[in-house]
Structure formats: C-alpha cells, structure tokens
C-alpha atoms as a PDB file:
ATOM      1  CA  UNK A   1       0.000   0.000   0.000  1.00  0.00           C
ATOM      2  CA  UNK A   2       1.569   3.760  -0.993  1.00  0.00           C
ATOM      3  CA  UNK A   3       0.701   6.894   0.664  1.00  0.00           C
ATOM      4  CA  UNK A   4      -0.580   9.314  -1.738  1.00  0.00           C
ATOM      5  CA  UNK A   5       2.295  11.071  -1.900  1.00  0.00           C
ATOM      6  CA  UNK A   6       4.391   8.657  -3.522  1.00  0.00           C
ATOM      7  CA  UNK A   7       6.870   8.595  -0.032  1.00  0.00           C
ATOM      8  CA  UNK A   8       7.459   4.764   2.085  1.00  0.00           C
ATOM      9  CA  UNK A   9      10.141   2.142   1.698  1.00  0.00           C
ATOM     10  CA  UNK A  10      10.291  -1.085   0.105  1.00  0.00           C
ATOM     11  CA  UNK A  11       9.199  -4.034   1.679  1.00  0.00           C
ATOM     12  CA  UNK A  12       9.584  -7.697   0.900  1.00  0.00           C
ATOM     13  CA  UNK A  13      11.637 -10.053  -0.817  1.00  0.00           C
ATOM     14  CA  UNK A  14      14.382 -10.569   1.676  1.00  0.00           C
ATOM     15  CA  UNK A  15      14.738 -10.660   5.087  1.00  0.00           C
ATOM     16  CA  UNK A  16      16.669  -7.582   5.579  1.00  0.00           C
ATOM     17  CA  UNK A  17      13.494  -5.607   4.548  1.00  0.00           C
ATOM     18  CA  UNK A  18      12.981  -2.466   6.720  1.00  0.00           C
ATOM     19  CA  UNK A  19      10.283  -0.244   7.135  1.00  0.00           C
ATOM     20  CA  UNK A  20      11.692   3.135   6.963  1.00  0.00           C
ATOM     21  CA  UNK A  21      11.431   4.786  10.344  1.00  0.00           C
ATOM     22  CA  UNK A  22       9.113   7.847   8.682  1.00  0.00           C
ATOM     23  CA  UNK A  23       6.978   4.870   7.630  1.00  0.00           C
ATOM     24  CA  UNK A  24       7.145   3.441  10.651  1.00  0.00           C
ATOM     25  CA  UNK A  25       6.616   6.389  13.035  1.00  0.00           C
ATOM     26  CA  UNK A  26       3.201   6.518  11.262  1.00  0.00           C
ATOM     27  CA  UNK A  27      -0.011   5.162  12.411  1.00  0.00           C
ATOM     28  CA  UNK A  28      -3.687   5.024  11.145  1.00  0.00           C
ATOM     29  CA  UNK A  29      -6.965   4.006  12.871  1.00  0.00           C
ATOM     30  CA  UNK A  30     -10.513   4.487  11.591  1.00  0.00           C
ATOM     31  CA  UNK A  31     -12.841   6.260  13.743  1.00  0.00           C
ATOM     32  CA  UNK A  32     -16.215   8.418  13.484  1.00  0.00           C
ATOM     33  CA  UNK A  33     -14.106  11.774  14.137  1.00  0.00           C
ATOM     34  CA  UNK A  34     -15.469  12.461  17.632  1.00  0.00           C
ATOM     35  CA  UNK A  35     -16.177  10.444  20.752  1.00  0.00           C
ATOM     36  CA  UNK A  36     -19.107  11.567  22.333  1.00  0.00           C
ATOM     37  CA  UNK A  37     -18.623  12.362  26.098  1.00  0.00           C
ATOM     38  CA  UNK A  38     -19.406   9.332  28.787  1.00  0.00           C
ATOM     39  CA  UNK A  39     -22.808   9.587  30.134  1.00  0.00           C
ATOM     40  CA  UNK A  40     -23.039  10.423  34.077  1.00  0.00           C
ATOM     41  CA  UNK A  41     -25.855   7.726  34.085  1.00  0.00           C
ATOM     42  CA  UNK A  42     -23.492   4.527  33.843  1.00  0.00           C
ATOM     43  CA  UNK A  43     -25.432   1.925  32.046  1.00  0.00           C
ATOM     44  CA  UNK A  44     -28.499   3.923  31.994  1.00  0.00           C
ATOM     45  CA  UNK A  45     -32.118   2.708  33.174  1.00  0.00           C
ATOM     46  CA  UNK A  46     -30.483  -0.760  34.410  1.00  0.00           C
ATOM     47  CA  UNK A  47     -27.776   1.559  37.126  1.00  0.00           C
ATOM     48  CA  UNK A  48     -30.903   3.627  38.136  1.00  0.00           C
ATOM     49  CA  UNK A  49     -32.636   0.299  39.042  1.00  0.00           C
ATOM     50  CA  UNK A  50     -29.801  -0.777  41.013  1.00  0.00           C
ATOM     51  CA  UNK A  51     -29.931   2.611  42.906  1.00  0.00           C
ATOM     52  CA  UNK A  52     -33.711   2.558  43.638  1.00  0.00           C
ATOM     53  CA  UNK A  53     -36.169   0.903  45.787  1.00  0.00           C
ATOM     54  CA  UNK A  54     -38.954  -0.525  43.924  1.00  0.00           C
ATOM     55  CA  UNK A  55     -42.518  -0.826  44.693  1.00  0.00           C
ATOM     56  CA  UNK A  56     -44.304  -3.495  44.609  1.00  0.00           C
ATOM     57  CA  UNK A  57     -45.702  -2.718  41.465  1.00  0.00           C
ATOM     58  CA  UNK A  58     -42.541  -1.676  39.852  1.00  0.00           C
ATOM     59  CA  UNK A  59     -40.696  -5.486  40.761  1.00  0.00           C
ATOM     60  CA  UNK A  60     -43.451  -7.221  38.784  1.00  0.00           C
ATOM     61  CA  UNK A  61     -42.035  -9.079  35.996  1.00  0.00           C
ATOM     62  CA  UNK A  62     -43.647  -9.629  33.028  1.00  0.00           C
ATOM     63  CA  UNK A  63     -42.343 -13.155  31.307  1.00  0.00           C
ATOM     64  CA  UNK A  64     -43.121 -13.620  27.899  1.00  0.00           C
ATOM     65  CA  UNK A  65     -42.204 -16.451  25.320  1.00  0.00           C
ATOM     66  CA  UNK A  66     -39.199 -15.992  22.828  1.00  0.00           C
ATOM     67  CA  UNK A  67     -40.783 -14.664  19.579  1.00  0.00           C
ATOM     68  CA  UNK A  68     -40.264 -16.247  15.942  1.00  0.00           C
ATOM     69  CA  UNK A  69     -39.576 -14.618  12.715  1.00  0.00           C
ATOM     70  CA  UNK A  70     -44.251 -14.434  12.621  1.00  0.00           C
ATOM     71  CA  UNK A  71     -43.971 -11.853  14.795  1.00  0.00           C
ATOM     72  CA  UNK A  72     -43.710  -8.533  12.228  1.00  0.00           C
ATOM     73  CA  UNK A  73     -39.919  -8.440  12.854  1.00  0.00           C
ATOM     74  CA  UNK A  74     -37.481  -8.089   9.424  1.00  0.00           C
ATOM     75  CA  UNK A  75     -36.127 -11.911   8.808  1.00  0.00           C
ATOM     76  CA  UNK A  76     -33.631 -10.610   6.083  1.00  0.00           C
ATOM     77  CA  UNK A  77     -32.066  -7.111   7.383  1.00  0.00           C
ATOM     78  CA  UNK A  78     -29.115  -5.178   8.069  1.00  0.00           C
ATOM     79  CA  UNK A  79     -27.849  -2.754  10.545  1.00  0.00           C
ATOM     80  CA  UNK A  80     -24.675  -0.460   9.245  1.00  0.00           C
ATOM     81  CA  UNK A  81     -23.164   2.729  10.733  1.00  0.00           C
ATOM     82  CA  UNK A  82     -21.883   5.456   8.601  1.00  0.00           C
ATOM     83  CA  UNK A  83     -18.394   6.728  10.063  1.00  0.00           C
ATOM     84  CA  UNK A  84     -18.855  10.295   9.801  1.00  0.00           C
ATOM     85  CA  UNK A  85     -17.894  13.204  11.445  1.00  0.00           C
ATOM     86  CA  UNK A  86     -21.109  14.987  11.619  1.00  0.00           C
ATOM     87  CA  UNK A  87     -24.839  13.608  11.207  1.00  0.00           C
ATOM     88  CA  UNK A  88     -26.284  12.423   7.893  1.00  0.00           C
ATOM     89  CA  UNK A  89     -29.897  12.374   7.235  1.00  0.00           C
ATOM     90  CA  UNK A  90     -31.431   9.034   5.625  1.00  0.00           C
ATOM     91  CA  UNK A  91     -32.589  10.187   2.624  1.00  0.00           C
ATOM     92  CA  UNK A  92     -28.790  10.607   2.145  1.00  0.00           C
ATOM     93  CA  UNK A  93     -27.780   7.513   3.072  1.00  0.00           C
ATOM     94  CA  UNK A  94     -30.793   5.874   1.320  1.00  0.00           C
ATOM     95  CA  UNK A  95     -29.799   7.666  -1.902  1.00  0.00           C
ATOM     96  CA  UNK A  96     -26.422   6.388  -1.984  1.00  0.00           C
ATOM     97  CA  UNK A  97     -27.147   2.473  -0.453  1.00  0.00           C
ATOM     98  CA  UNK A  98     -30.081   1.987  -3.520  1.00  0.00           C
ATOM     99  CA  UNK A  99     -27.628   2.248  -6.713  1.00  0.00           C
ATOM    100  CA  UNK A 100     -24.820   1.124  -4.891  1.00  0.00           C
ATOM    101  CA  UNK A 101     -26.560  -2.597  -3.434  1.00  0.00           C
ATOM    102  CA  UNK A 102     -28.267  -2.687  -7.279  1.00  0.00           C
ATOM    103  CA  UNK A 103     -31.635  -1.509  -6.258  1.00  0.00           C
ATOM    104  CA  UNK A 104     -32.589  -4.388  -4.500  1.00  0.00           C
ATOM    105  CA  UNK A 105     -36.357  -5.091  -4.753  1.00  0.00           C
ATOM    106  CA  UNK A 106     -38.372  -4.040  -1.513  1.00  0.00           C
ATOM    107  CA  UNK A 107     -35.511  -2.660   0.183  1.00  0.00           C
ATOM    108  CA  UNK A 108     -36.408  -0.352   3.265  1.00  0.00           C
ATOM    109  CA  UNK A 109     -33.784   1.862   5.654  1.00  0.00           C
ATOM    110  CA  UNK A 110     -34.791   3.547   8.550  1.00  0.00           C
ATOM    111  CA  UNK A 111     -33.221   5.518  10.590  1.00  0.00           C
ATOM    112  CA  UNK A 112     -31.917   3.441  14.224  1.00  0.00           C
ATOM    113  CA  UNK A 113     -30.041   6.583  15.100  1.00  0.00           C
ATOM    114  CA  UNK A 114     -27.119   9.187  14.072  1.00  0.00           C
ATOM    115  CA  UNK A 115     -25.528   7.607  11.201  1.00  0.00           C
ATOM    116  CA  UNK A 116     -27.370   4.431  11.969  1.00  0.00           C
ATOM    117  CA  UNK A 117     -29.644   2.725  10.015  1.00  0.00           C
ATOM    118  CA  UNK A 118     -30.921  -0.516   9.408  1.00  0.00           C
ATOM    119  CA  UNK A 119     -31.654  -1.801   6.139  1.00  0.00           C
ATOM    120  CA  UNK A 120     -34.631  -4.314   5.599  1.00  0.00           C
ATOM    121  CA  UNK A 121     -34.579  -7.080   2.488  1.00  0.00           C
ATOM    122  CA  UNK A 122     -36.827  -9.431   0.662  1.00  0.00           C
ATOM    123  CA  UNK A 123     -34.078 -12.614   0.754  1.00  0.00           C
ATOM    124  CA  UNK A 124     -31.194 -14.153   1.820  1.00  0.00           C
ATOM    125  CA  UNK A 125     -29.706 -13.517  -1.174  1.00  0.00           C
ATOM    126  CA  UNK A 126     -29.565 -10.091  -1.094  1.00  0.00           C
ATOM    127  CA  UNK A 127     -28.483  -9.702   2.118  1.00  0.00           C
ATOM    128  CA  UNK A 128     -26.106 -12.186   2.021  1.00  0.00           C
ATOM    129  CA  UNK A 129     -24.383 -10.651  -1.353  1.00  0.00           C
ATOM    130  CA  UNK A 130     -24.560  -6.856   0.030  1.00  0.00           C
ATOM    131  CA  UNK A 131     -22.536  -8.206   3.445  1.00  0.00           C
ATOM    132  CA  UNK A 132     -20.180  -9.768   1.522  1.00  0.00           C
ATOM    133  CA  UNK A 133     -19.397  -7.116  -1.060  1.00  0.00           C
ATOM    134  CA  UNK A 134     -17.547  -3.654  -0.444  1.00  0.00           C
ATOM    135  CA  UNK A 135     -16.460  -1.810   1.411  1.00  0.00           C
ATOM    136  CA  UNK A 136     -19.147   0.489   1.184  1.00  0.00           C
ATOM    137  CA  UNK A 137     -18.718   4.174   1.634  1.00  0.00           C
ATOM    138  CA  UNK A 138     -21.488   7.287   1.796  1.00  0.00           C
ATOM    139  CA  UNK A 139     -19.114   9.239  -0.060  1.00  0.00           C
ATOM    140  CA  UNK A 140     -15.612   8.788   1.412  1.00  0.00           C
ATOM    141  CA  UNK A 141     -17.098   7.628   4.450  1.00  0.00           C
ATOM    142  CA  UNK A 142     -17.089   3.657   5.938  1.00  0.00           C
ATOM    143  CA  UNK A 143     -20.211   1.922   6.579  1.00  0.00           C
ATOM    144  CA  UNK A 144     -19.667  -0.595   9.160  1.00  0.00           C
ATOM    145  CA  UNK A 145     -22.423  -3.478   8.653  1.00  0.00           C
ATOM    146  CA  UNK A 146     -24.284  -6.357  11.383  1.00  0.00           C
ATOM    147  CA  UNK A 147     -26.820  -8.312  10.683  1.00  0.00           C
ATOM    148  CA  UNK A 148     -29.826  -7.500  12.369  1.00  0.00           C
ATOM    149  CA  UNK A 149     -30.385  -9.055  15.385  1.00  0.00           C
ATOM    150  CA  UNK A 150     -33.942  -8.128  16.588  1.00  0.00           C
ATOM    151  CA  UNK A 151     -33.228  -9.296  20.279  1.00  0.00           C
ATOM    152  CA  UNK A 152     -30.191  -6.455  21.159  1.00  0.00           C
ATOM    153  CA  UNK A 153     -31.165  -2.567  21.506  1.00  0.00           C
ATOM    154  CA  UNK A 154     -29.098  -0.760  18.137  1.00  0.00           C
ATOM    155  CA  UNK A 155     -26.859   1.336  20.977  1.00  0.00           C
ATOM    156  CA  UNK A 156     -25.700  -1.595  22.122  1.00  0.00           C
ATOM    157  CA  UNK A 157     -24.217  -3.296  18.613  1.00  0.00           C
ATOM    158  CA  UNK A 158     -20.679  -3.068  18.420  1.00  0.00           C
ATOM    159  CA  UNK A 159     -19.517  -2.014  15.261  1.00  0.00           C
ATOM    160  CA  UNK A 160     -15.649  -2.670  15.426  1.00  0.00           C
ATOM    161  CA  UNK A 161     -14.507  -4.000  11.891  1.00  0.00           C
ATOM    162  CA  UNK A 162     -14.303  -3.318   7.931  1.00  0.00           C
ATOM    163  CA  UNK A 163     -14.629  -6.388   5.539  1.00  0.00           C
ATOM    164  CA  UNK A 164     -11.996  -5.519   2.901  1.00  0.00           C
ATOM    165  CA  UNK A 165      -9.987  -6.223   0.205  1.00  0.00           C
ATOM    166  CA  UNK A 166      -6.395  -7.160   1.058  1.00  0.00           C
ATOM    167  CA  UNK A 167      -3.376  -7.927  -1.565  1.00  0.00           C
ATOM    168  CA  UNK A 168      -0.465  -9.764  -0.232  1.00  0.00           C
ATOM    169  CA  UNK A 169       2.812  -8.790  -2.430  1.00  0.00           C
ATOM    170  CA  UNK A 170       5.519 -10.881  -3.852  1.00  0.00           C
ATOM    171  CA  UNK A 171       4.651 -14.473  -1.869  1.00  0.00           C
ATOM    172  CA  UNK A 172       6.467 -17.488  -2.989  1.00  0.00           C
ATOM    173  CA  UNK A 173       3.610 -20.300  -4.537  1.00  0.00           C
ATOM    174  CA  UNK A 174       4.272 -22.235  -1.539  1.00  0.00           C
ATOM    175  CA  UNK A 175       2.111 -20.119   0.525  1.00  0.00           C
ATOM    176  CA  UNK A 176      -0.434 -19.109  -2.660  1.00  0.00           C
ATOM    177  CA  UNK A 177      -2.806 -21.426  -1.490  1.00  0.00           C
ATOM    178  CA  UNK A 178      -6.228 -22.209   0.448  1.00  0.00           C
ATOM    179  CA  UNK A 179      -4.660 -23.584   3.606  1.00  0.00           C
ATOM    180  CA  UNK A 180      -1.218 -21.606   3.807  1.00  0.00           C
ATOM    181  CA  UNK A 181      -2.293 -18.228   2.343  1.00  0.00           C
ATOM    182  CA  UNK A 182      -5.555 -18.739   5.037  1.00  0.00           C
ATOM    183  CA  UNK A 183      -2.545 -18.815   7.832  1.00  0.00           C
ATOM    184  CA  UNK A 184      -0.634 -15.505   6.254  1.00  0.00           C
ATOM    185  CA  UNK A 185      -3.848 -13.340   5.540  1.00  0.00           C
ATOM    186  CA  UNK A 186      -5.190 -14.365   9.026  1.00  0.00           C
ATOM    187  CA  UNK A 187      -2.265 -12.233  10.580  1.00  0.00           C
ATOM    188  CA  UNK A 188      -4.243  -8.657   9.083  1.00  0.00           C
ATOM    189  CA  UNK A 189      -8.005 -10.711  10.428  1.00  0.00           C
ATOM    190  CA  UNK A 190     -10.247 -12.291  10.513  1.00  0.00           C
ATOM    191  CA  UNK A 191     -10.715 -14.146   7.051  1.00  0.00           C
ATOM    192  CA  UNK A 192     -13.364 -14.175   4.858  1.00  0.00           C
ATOM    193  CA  UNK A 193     -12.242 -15.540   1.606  1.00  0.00           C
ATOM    194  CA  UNK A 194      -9.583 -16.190  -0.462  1.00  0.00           C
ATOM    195  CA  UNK A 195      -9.670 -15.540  -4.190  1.00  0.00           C
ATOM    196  CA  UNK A 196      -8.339 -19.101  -4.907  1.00  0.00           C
ATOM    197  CA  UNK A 197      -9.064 -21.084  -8.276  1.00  0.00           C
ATOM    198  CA  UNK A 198     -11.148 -24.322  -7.997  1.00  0.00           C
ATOM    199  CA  UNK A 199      -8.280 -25.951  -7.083  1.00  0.00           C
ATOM    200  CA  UNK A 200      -7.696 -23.913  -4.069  1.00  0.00           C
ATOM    201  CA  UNK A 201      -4.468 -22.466  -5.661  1.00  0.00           C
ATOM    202  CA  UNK A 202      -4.077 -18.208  -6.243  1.00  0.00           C
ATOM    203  CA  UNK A 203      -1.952 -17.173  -8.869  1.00  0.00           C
ATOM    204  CA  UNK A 204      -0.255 -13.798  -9.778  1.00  0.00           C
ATOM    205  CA  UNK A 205       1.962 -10.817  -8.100  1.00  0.00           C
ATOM    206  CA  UNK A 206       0.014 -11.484  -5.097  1.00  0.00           C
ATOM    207  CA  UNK A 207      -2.379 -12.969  -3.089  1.00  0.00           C
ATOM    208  CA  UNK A 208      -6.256 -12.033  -2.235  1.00  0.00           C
ATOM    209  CA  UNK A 209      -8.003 -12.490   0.477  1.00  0.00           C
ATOM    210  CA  UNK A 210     -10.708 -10.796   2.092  1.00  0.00           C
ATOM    211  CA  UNK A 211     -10.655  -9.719   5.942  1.00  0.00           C
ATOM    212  CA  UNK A 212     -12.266  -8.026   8.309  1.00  0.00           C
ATOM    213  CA  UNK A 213      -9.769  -5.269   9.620  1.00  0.00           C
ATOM    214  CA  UNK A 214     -10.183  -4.260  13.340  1.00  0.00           C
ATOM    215  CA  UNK A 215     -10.782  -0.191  13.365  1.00  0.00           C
ATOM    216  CA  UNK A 216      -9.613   0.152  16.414  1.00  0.00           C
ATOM    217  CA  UNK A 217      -6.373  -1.384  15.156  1.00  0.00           C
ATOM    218  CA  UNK A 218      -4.257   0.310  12.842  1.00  0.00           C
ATOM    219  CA  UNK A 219      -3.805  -0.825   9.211  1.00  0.00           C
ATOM    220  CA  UNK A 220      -0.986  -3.606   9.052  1.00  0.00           C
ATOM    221  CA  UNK A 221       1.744  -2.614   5.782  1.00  0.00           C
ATOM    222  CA  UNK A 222       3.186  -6.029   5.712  1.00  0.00           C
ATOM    223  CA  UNK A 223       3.374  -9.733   7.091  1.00  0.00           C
ATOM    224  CA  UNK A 224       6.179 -11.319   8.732  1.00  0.00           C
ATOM    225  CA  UNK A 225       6.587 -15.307   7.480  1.00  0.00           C
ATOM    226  CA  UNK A 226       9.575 -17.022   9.121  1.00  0.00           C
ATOM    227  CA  UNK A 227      10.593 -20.464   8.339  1.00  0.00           C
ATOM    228  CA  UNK A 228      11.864 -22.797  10.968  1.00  0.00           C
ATOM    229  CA  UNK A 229      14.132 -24.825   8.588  1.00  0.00           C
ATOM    230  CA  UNK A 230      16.439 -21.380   7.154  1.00  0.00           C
ATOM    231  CA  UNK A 231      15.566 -19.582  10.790  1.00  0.00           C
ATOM    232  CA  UNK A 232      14.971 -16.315   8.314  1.00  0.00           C
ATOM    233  CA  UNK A 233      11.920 -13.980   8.572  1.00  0.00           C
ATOM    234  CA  UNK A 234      10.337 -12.190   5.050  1.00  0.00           C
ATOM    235  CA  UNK A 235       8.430  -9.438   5.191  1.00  0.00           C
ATOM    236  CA  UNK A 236       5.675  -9.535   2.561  1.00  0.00           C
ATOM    237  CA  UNK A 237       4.010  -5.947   1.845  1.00  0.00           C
ATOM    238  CA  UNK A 238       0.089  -5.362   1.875  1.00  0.00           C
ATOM    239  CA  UNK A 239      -1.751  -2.694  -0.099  1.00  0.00           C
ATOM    240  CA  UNK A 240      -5.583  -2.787   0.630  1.00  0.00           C
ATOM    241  CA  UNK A 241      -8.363  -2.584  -2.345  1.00  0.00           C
ATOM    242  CA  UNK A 242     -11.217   0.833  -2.064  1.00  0.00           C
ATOM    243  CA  UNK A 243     -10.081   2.058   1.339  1.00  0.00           C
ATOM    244  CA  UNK A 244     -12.235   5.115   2.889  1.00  0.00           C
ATOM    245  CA  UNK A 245     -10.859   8.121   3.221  1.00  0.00           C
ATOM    246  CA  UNK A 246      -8.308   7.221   6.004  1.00  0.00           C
ATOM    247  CA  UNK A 247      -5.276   9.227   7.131  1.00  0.00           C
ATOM    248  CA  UNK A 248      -2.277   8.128   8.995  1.00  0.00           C
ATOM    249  CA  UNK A 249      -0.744  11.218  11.005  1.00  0.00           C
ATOM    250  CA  UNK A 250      -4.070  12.245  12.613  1.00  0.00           C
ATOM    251  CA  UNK A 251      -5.979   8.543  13.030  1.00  0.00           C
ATOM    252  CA  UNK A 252      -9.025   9.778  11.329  1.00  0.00           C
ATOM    253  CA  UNK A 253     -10.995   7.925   8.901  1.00  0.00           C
ATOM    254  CA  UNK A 254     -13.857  11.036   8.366  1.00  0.00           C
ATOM    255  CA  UNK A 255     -11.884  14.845   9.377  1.00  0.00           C
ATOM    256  CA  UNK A 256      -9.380  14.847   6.755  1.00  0.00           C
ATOM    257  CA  UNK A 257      -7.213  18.005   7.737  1.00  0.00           C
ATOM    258  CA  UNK A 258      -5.403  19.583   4.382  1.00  0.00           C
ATOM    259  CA  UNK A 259      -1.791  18.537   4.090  1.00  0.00           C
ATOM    260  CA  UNK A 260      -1.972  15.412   6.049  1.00  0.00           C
ATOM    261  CA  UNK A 261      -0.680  12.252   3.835  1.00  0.00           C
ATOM    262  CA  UNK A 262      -4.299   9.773   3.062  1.00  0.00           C
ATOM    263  CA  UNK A 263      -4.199   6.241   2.318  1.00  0.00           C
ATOM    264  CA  UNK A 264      -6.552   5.673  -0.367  1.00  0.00           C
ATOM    265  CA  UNK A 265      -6.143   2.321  -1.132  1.00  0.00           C
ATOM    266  CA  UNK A 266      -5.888   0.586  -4.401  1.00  0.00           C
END
C-alpha cells in the first residue's frame, strides 16, 4: 500500500526488509471523528434500578415467550453505521445504499439513530451478497455493517470492523494457497475468503483475500513469514483494495485536515 504522496520504503523479498522509520513512526486508525462524552448515568435505566427501591408494582415481571420470525420483525435485514464526522440524514444515506446494493427489490432503511440505520430485504440472497461485497462508503465515508439481530437494543451493537480487500505482495507459490495463504492473511483478520481457483491455488503478483480489519487497530503494511528450517523472517508488503478516506498522522478515517498524507487504497 503507498501513501498518496508517492513517499514509504520497500518491503519484501528478503529478510533484511525495513520499514523506513518515517513509515514506521506513522499510524492510522478508523474512527467516526469524535467520541461523544461518557454519560453520568453509567449503564443507563439498568444503574438507576440498582440505585432505587422498587414498589411493589414496579418489581413485577412480566415473562413472555421468545418470539419467531411471525412476529412482524425483518427476517432478512441489516444494521450499518456510517463513520462520519457529523450527522447524515437518511434520505442521504438511502440515496447512496439503492444504486450502490443494485436496487434491491423491496428494500427499506430507517433511521436506528445518528448515522445508523438498518436496512430491511426481501431474501437471503440479497443480504447475504450486500454483506459480503464492499467496502461500502457514503461518499468517502465507511459503513460498518451487522446483521440484524432483533433481540439487542441498536446502541448496544458493536460495530468494530471493515470487511476488505487485502493484496499480499511478492509471496512465494508455496504459501499461494487455500490452507497456507488462510494462515498468512489471518495475521491482518479475521478471514473471509480467499480468491483461490477451484483448485484452491491463487496465482499472480500477489495474493487475495478478504478480511475483516479491526478499526480500532491500525492498518498492518506487511506480514512477517519465518521459516523454521532457514531460521529467516520475510516481510511480505500489503496494499488494501477501495479504502475510505483514512489518514495516517491524525488517526481519522472522516476529518481529513489539508496537508496530512491519506491512504486511499488501491
């Protein structure tokens, strides 16, 4: 992966591959652009529970049977959050998710919230194929996806990762392969996919795999692969496919400050 600027040192190929100390000085973590400040309540209406004395009225427990899919609730849905810096409505986001999924037929999104939404299909299919494909932006902006889960409040879904694109430079055939290039790609995340003929073999300059990148980690530039036999250690560099906007010197993914080098992917 290559800043915009052109600067960053070579990696791979031997093991006395550096990363230059510029390069490695340099760090990059994808974030909405502010943190909202802590609530004084602590977990809300379950800490002012704790704190209280009920009446007898107010300990009554109502018990109800789990619900099925009958009861009204979307079977085939999708909750995202748009990492932005400042509130979009949902016409905007609708606008951009329609075209951009291919229009899929009876699709509904509602609002859940600032920059959250929730995104209601007619099959499997689609949702399945729109979870899988991406990264998808609102502009230059992430959307981190979940599928719906109709049993946890939308505050409380933890968005934490980005299903992307990875490229794996200059790795020796050995390890271009379902089972050994599974092992190296796992090192950036959790893996997806591999794009692997039918044989479970990859060929070409480098391996593809898709992961799902931590964003509270920054972005990893290369893989370490040691062998046991030689006792050596390669360094294999990674460049990432349709990145967000996401810049290195200030760790934000949405407030882009002018001047500051931005990793656009490739």
């Amino acid at each position: 992966m290559a800043p915009a600027d052109g600067s960053g040192s070579k990696i791979g190929g031997s093991s006395g591959s550096r990363i230059s100390r510029e390069t490695a000085a340099a760090k990059g973590k994808l974030h909405e652009g502010r943190t909202p400040p802590e609530s004084d309540a602590g977990d809300g209406v379950a800490a002012m529970m704790g704190r209280l004395k009920l009446t007898s009225k107010e300990a009554k427990t109502l018990v109800m049977d789990d619900m099925d899919a009958a009861d009204g609730r979307p079977e085939w849905a999708i909750m995202g959050k748009v990492l932005a810096p400042n509130p979009l409505s949902i016409d905007t986001i609708r606008a951009v998710l329609r075209p951009a999924w291919g229009n899929p037929k009876g699709m509904m999104v509602r609002s859940m919230g600032p920059n959250l939404f929730l995104a209601e299909l007619e099959s499997e299919t689609d949702r399945d194929r729109i979870m899988k494909g991406g990264p998808w932006m609102v502009g230059k902006n992430a959307i981190l996806m979940k599928e719906f889960d109709p049993s946890i409040d939308p505050d409380d879904v933890v968005f934490d990762s980005l299903l992307v694109w990875a490229r794996i430079h200059k790795l020796p055939y050995s390890l271009m392969n379902t089972e050994r290039g599974t092992a190296v790609a796992s090192m950036l995340g959790r893996v997806e996919s591999l794009d692997v003929d039918e044989l479970g073999r990859a060929w070409g300059r480098y391996l593809r795999a898709r992961v799902h990148v931590e964003i509270a980690e920054p972005l990893m530039r290369c893989v370490a692969v040691g062998s046991s036999v030689s006792k050596t250690t390669v360094y294999y560099e990674v460049k990432y496919e349709k990145l967000p906007m996401y810049c290195f010197s200030c760790e934000r993914a949405a407030l882009i400050e002018p001047g500051l080098k931005i990793w656009a992917g490739v």
